[in-house]
Protein backbone atom coordinates (compact mmCIF):
# COMPACT_ATOMS: atom_id res chain seq x y z
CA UNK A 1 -12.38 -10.74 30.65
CA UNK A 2 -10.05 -13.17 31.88
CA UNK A 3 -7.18 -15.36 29.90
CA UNK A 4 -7.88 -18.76 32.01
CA UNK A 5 -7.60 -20.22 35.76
CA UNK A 6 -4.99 -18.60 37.30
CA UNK A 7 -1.64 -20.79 37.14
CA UNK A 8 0.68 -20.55 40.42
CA UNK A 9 4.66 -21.15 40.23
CA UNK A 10 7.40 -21.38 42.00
CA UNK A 11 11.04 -21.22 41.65
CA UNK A 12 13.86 -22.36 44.16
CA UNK A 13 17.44 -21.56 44.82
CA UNK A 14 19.90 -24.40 42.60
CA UNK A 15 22.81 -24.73 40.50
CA UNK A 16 24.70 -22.10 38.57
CA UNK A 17 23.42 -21.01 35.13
CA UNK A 18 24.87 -22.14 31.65
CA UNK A 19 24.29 -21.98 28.02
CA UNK A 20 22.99 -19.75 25.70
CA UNK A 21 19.63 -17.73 26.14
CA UNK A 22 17.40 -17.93 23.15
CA UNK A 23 15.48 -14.75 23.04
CA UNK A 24 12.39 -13.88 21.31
CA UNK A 25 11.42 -11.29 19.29
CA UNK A 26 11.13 -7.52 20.60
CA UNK A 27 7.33 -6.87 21.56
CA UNK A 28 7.65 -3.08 20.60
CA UNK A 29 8.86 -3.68 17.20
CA UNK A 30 6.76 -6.76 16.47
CA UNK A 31 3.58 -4.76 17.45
CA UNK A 32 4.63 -2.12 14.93
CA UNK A 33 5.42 -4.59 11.84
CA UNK A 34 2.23 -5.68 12.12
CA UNK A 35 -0.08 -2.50 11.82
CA UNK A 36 2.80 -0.50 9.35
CA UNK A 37 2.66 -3.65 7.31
CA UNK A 38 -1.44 -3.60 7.44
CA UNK A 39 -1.18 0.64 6.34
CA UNK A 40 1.50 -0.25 3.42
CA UNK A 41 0.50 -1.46 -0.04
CA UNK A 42 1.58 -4.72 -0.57
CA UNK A 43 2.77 -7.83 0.88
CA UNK A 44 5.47 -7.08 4.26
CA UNK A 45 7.35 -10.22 5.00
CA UNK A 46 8.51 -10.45 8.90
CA UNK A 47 11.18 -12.84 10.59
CA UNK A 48 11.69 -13.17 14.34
CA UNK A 49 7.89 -11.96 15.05
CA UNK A 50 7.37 -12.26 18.65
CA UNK A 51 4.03 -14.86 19.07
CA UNK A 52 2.97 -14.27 22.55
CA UNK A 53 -0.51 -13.40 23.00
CA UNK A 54 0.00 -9.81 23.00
CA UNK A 55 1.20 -9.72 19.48
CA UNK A 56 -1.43 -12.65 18.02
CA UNK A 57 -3.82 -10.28 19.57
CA UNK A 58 -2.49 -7.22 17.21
CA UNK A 59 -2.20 -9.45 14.54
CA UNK A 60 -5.95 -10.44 14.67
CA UNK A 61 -7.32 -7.04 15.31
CA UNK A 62 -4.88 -6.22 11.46
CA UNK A 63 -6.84 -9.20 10.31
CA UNK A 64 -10.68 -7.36 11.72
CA UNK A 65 -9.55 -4.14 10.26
CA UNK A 66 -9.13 -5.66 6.65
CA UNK A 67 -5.44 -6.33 6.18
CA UNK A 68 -4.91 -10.04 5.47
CA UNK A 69 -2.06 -11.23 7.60
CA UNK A 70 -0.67 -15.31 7.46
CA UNK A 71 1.98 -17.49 9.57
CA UNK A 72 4.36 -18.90 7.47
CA UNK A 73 5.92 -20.62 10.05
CA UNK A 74 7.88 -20.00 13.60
CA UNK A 75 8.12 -16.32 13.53
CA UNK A 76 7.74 -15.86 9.97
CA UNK A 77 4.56 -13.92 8.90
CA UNK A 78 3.30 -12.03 5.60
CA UNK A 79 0.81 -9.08 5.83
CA UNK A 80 -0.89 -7.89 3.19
CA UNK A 81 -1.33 -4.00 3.45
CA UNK A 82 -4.45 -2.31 2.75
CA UNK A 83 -2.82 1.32 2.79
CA UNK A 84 -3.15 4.66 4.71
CA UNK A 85 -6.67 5.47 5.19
CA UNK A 86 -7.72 1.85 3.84
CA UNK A 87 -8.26 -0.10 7.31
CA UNK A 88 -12.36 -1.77 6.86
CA UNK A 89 -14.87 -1.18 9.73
CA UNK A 90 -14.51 -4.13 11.83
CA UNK A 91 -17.09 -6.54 12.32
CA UNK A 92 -16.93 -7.24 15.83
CA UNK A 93 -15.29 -5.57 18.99
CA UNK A 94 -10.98 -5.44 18.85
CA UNK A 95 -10.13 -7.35 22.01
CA UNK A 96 -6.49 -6.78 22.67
CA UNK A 97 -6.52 -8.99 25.65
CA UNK A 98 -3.34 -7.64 28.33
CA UNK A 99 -1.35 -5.35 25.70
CA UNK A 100 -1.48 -1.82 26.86
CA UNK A 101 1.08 -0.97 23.10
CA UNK A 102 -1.49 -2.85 20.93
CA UNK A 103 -4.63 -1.21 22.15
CA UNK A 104 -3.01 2.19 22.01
CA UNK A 105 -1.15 2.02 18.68
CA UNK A 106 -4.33 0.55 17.23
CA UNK A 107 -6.52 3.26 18.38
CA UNK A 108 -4.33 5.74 16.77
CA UNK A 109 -3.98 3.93 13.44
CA UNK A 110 -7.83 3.41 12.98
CA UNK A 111 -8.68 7.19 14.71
CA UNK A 112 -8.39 8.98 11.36
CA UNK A 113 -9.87 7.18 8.87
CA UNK A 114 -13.87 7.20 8.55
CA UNK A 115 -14.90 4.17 10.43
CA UNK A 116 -15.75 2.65 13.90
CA UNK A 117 -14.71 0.54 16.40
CA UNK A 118 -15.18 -0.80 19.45
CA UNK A 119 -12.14 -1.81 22.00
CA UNK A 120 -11.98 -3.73 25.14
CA UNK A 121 -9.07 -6.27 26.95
CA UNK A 122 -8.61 -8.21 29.79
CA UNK A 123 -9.07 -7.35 33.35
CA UNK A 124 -5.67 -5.86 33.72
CA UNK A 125 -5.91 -3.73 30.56
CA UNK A 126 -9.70 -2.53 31.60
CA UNK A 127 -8.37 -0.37 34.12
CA UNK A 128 -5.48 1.23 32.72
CA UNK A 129 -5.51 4.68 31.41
CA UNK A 130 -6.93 5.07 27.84
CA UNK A 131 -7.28 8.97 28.02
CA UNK A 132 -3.74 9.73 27.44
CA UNK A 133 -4.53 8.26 23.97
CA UNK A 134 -7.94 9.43 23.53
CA UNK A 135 -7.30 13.16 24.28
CA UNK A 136 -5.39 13.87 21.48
CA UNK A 137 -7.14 11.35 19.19
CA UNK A 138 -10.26 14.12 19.54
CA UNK A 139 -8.00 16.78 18.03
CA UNK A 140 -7.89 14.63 15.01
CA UNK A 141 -11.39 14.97 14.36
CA UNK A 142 -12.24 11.44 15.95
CA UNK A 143 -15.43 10.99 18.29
CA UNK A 144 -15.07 9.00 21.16
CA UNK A 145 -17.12 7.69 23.79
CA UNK A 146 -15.74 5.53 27.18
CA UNK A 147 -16.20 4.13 30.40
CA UNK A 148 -15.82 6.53 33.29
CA UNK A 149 -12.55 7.59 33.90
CA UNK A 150 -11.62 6.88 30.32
CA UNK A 151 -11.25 3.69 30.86
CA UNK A 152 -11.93 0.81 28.25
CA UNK A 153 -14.47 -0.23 26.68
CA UNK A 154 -13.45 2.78 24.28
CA UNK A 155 -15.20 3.04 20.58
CA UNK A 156 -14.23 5.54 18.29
CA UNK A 157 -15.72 6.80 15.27
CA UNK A 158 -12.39 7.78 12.79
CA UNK A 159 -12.48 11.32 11.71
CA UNK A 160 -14.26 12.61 8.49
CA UNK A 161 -11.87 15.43 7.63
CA UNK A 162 -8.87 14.55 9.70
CA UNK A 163 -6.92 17.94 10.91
CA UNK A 164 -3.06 17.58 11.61
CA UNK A 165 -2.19 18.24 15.16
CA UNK A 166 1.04 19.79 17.04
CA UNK A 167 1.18 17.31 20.67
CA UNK A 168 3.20 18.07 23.56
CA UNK A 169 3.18 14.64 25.53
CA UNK A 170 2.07 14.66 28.83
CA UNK A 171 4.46 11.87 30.40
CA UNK A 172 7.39 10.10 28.62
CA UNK A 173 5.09 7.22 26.77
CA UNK A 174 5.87 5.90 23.17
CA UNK A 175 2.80 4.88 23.20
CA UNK A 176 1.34 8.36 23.61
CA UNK A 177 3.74 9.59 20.55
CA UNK A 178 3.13 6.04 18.47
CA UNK A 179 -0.51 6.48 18.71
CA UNK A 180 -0.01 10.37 17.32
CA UNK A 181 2.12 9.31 14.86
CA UNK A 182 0.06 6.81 13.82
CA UNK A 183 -2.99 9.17 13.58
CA UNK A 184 -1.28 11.82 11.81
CA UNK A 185 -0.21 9.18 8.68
CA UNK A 186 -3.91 9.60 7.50
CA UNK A 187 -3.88 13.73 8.49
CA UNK A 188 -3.27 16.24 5.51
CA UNK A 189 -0.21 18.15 5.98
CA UNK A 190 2.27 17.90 9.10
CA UNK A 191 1.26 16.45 12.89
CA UNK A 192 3.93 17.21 14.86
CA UNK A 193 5.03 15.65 18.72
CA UNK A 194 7.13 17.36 20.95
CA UNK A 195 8.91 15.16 23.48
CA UNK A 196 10.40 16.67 26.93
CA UNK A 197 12.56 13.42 27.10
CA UNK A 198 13.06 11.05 24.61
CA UNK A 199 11.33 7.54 24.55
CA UNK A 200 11.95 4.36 22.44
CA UNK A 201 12.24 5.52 18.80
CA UNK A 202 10.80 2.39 17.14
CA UNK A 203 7.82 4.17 15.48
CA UNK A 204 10.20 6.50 14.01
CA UNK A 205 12.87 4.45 12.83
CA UNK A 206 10.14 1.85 11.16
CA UNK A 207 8.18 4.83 9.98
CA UNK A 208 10.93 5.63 7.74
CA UNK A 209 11.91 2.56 6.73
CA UNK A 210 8.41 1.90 5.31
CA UNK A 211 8.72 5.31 3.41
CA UNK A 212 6.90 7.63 5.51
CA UNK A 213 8.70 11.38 5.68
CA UNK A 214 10.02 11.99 9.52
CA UNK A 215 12.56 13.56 11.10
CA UNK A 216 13.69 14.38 14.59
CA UNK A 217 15.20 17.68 15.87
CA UNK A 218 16.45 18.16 19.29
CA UNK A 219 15.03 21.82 20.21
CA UNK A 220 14.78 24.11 23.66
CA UNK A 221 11.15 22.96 23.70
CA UNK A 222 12.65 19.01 23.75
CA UNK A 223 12.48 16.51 20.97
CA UNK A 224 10.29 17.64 17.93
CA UNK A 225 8.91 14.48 15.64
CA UNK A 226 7.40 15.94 12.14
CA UNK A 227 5.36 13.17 10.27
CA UNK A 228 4.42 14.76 6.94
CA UNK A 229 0.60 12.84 6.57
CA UNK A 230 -0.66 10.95 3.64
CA UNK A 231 1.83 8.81 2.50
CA UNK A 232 2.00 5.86 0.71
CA UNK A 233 4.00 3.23 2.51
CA UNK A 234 5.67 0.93 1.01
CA UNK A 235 5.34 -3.09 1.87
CA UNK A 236 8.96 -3.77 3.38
CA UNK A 237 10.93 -7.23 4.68
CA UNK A 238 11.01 -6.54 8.45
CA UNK A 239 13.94 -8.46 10.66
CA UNK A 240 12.97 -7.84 14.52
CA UNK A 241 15.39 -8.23 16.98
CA UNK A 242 15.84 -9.79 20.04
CA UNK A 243 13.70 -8.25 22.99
CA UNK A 244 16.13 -6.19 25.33
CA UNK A 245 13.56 -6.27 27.93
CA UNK A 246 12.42 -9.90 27.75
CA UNK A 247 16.27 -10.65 28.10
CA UNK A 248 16.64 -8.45 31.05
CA UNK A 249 15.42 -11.72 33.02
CA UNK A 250 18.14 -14.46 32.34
CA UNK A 251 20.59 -11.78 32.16
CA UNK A 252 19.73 -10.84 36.06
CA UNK A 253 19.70 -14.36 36.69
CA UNK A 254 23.05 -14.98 35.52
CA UNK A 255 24.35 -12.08 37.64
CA UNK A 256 22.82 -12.55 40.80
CA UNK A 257 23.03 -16.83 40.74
CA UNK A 258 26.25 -17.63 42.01
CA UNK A 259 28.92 -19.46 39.46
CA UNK A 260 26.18 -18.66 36.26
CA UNK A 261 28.09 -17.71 32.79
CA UNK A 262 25.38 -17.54 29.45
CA UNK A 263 25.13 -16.03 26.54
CA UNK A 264 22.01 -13.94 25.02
CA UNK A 265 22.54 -13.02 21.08
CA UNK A 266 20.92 -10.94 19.27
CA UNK A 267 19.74 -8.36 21.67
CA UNK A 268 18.90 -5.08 20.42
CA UNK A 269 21.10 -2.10 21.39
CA UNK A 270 18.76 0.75 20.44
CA UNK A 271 20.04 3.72 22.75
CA UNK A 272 16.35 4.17 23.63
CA UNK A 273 15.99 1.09 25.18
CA UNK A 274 19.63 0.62 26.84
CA UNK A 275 18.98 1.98 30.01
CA UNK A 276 19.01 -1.00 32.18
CA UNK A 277 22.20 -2.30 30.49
CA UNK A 278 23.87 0.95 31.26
CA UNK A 279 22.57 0.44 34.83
CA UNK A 280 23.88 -2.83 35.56
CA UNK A 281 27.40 -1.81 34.42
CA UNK A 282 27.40 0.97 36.24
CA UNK A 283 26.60 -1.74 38.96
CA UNK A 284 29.55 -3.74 38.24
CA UNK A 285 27.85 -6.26 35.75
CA UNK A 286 30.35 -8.69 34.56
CA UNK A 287 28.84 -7.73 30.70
CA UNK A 288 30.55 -8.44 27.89
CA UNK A 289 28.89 -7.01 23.88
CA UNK A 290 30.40 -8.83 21.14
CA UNK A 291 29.00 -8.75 17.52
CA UNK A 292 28.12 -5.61 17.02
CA UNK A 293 25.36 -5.59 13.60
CA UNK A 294 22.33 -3.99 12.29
CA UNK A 295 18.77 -5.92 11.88
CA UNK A 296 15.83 -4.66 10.49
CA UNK A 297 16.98 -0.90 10.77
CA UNK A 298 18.28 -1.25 14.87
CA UNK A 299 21.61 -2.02 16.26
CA UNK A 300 22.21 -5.41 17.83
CA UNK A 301 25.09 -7.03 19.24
CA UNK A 302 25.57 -10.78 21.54
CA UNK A 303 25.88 -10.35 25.28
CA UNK A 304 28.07 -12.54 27.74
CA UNK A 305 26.55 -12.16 31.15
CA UNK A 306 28.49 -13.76 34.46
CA UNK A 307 27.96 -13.79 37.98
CA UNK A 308 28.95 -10.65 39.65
CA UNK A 309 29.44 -8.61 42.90
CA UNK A 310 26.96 -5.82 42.69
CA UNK A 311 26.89 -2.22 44.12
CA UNK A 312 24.33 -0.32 44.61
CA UNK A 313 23.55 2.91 42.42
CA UNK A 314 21.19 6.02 41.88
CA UNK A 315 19.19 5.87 38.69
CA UNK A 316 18.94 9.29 37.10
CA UNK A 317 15.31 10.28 36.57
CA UNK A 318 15.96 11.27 32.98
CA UNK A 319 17.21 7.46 31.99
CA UNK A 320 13.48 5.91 33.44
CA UNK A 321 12.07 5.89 30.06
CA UNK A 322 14.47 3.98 28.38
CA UNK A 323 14.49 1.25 31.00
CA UNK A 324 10.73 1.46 32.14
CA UNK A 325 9.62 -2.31 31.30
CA UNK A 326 13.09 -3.47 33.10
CA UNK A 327 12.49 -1.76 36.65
CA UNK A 328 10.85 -4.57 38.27
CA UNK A 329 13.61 -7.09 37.43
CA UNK A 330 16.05 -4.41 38.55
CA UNK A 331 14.56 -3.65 41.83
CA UNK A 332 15.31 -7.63 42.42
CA UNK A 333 18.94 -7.17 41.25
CA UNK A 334 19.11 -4.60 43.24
CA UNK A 335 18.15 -6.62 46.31
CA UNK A 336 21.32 -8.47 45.74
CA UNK A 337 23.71 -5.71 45.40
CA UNK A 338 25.10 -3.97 48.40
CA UNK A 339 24.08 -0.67 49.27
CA UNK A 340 20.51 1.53 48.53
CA UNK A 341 19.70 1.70 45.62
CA UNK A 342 17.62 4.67 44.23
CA UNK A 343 15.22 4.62 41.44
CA UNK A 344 14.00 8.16 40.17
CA UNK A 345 11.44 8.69 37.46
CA UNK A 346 9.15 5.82 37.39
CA UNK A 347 6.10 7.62 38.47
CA UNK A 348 4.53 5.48 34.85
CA UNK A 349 5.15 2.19 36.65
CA UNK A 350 2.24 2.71 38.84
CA UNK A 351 -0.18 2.92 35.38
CA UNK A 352 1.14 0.28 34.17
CA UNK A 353 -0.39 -4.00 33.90
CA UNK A 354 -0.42 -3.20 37.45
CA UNK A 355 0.95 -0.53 39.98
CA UNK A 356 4.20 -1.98 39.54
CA UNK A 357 6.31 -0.16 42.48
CA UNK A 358 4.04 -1.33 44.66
CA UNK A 359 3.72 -5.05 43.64
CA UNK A 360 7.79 -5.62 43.53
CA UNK A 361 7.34 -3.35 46.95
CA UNK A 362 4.82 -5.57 48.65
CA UNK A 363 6.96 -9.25 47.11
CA UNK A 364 10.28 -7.57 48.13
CA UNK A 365 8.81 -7.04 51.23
CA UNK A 366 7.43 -9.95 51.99
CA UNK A 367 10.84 -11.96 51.30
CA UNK A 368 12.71 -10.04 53.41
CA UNK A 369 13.93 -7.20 51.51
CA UNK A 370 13.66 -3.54 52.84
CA UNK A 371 12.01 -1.26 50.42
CA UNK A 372 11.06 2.51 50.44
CA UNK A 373 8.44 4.22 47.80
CA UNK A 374 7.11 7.50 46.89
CA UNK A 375 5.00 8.37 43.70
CA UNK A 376 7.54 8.93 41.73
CA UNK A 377 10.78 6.38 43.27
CA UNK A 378 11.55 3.32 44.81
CA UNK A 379 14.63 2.57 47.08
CA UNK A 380 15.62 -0.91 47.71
CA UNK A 381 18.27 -1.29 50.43
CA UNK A 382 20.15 -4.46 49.32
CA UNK A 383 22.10 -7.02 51.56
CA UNK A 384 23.63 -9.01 48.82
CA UNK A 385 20.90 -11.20 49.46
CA UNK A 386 17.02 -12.49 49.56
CA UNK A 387 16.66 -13.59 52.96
CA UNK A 388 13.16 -14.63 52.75
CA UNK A 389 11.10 -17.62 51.70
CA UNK A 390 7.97 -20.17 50.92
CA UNK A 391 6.36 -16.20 50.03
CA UNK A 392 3.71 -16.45 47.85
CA UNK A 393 3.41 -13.13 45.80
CA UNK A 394 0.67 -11.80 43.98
CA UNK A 395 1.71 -10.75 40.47
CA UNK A 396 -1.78 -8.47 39.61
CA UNK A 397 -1.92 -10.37 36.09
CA UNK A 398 0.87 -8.66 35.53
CA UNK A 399 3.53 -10.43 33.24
CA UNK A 400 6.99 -8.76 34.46
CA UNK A 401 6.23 -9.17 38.23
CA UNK A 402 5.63 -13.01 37.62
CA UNK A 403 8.95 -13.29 35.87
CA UNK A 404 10.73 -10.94 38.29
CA UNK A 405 9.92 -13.15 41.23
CA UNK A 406 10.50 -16.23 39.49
CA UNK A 407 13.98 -15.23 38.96
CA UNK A 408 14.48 -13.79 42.54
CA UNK A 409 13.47 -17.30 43.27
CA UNK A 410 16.96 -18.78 42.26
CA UNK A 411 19.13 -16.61 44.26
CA UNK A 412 17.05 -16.82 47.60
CA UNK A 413 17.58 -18.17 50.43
CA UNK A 414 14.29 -20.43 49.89
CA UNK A 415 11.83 -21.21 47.35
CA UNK A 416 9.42 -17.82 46.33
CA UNK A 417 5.75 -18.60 44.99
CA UNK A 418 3.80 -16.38 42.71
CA UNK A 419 0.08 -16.76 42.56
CA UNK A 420 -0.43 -17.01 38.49
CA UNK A 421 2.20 -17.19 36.08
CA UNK A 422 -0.64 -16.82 33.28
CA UNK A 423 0.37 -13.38 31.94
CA UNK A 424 4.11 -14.37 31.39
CA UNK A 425 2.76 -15.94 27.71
CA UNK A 426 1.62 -12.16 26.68
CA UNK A 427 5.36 -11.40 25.99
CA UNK A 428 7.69 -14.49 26.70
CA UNK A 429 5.65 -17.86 26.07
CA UNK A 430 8.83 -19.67 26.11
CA UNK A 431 10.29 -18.40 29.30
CA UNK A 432 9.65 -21.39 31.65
CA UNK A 433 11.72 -24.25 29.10
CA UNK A 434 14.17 -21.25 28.29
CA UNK A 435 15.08 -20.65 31.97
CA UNK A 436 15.22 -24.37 32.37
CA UNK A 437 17.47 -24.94 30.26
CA UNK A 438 20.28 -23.01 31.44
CA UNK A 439 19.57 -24.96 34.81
CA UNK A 440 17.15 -22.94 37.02
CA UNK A 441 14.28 -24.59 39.10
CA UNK A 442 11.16 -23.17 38.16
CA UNK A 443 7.67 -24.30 37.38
């Protein structure tokens, strides 16, 4: 399947960056507001919903599924819940287009209650993993049949006589642990996930909210999450904050474009999510938090971001899954700082849109920057600078990679091309005027 012709950019060294960064919504939580508000009984009313095509994708799939779900205007949506165990047998196949979190959460939502369904996506999504999810769907009770390798296509048929499970994750993925959680609201009794390293808490923290009984303990075994099943959720008014990792981009472009001062509000500070943040001012980050609130149940604050002299650092391994999205932009920061720097842990990137160490590996590259890679790292030996130019880099319909080289764009030496910016309206439709704005050359 394919979103349209491809759709190559280009962005080109310029003038410093100003003004204030309007963010959108966080993609993690505005997934999640969509299907808890489709599994609650009554209406859930959301503000600051995220509309790139990755969400409008989960909210049609709500829609198949039987929930009724309505734009009120920008960002402002109702849902109208059909409760646990209530989702309808969809009509047609659930196309969730690029979005990796809406396929997976969706499978686990649907894969205990009595009904089937077909999934599929785009080209990208087609060949990512799906058997991380549909492993311990099966211990649910739910029957599932895919392509080889597990790959989608997947349809499942939703357990009769759902059995709670106990899940030890695999690989630090909230997606894996969503898609339990998810699963286990329509299980009898207690499904339980056992973490060796924490990932973004979202699920949790809206699970709650809605009414659902969870808690989190902190064991020898690693983080234990206990969802006690069959609930009744209750329809809630749902704030989501600004995306961390769809501000990661003007934020590096402030720091690495000479003279640049802006201003991102709203960003949320969930310590799940942080790790880049904590990265760059371990870096030297000229970053300033002001504001300090809470928004729909997660911490926020307003950033000040200038240009600044970086250093390079070594990235802990145990930090990689709160920063996993933001690795690609970072690897370009890091081409600016001075020094190697080292990024441990990040193994997932490679099973991710695309093999994402080795797309920023290959761009880097091919723009002059030296870059080392195993499985499981990535080393970018940074000059303080991008010496190369008139590259064109292919971004793999991969959304981040466009962005990242778009933005290492206005701090090299010359112009950088990607081959399709296409994918970039998945999670930030409004990145190309935003960017502008504040005075880069991009297009």
């Amino acid at each position: 399947m394919s979103h349209g012709p491809a759709t190559p950019m280009s962005s080109r060294p310029g003038n410093p960056l100003s003004g204030e960064a309007i963010i959108p919504g966080d993609k993690s939580i505005s997934h999640r507001s969509l299907i808890l508000g489709a599994l609650a009984v009554g209406r859930t009313h959301i503000t600051g919903l995220l509309e790139g095509q990755d969400v409008l994708d989960t909210a049609k799939a709500m829609q198949a599924f039987g929930a009724t779900v309505e734009k009120l205007g920008p960002g402002e949506w109702t849902v109208d819940g059909v409760g646990v165990g209530g989702f309808a047998e969809p009509a047609g196949v659930i196309d969730c287009g690029n979005s990796g979190t809406g396929v997976r959460l969706i499978m686990g939502a649907m894969a205990t209650t009595p009904i089937t369904a077909t999934f599929t996506g785009d080209e990208s999504l087609s060949r990512r993993p799906m058997r991380r999810i549909t492993d311990p769907l099966s211990q649910f009770g739910a029957e599932i049949v895919a392509r080889e390798g597990g790959l989608l296509p997947v349809t499942i048929k939703g357990a009769e006589d759902a059995t709670p499970v106990t899940y030890r994750t695999p690989v630090a993925s909230a997606q894996i642990k969503s898609a339990v959680l998810l699963a286990g609201l329509n299980a009898p009794g207690q499904t339980v996930v056992i973490e060796a390293e924490a990932t973004r808490d979202h699920s949790e923290r809206m699970l709650a909210g809605f009414g659902a009984t969870i808690t989190t303990e902190v064991t020898e075994e690693g983080w234990v999450i206990t969802l006690t099943g069959q609930p009744e959720l209750t329809a809630q008014t749902v704030a989501v904050p600004r995306d961390p990792s769809s501000a990661a981009f003007p934020v590096a472009a402030a720091l690495i474009v000479p003279g640049s001062d802006i201003r991102v509000n709203g960003i949320s500070r969930n310590p799940t999510r942080d790790g880049l943040y904590v990265t760059l001012a371990e870096m030297g980050a000229d970053l300033t938090w002001e504001n300090d609130r809470e928004e729909g149940g997660e911490p926020v604050a307003d950033l000040i971001v200038r240009h600044s002299s970086l250093k390079a650092v070594s990235v802990p391994a145990e930090r990689a899954a709160s920063m996993i999205d933001e690795f690609p932009i970072l690897s370009v920061i890091a081409a600016m700082a001075e020094g190697d720097t080292v990024m441990n842990g990040v193994a997932e990137l490679r099973v991710k849109e695309s093999d994402r160490i080795d797309a920023m590996a290959k761009g880097l590259r091919a723009n002059g920057v030296e870059v080392d890679e195993t499985r499981d790292s990535m080393t970018v030996h940074g000059k303080g600078r991008i010496p190369g130019g008139g590259a064109a880099v292919a971004t793999h319909l991969d959304h981040r990679i466009a962005m990242s080289f778009l933005i290492a764009g206005l701090a090299a030496d010359a112009e950088i091309r990607v081959d399709d910016g296409t994918a970039i309206a998945t999670s930030f439709p409004d990145f190309v005027p935003l960017m502008r704005r504040l005075g880069a050359d991009l297009g």
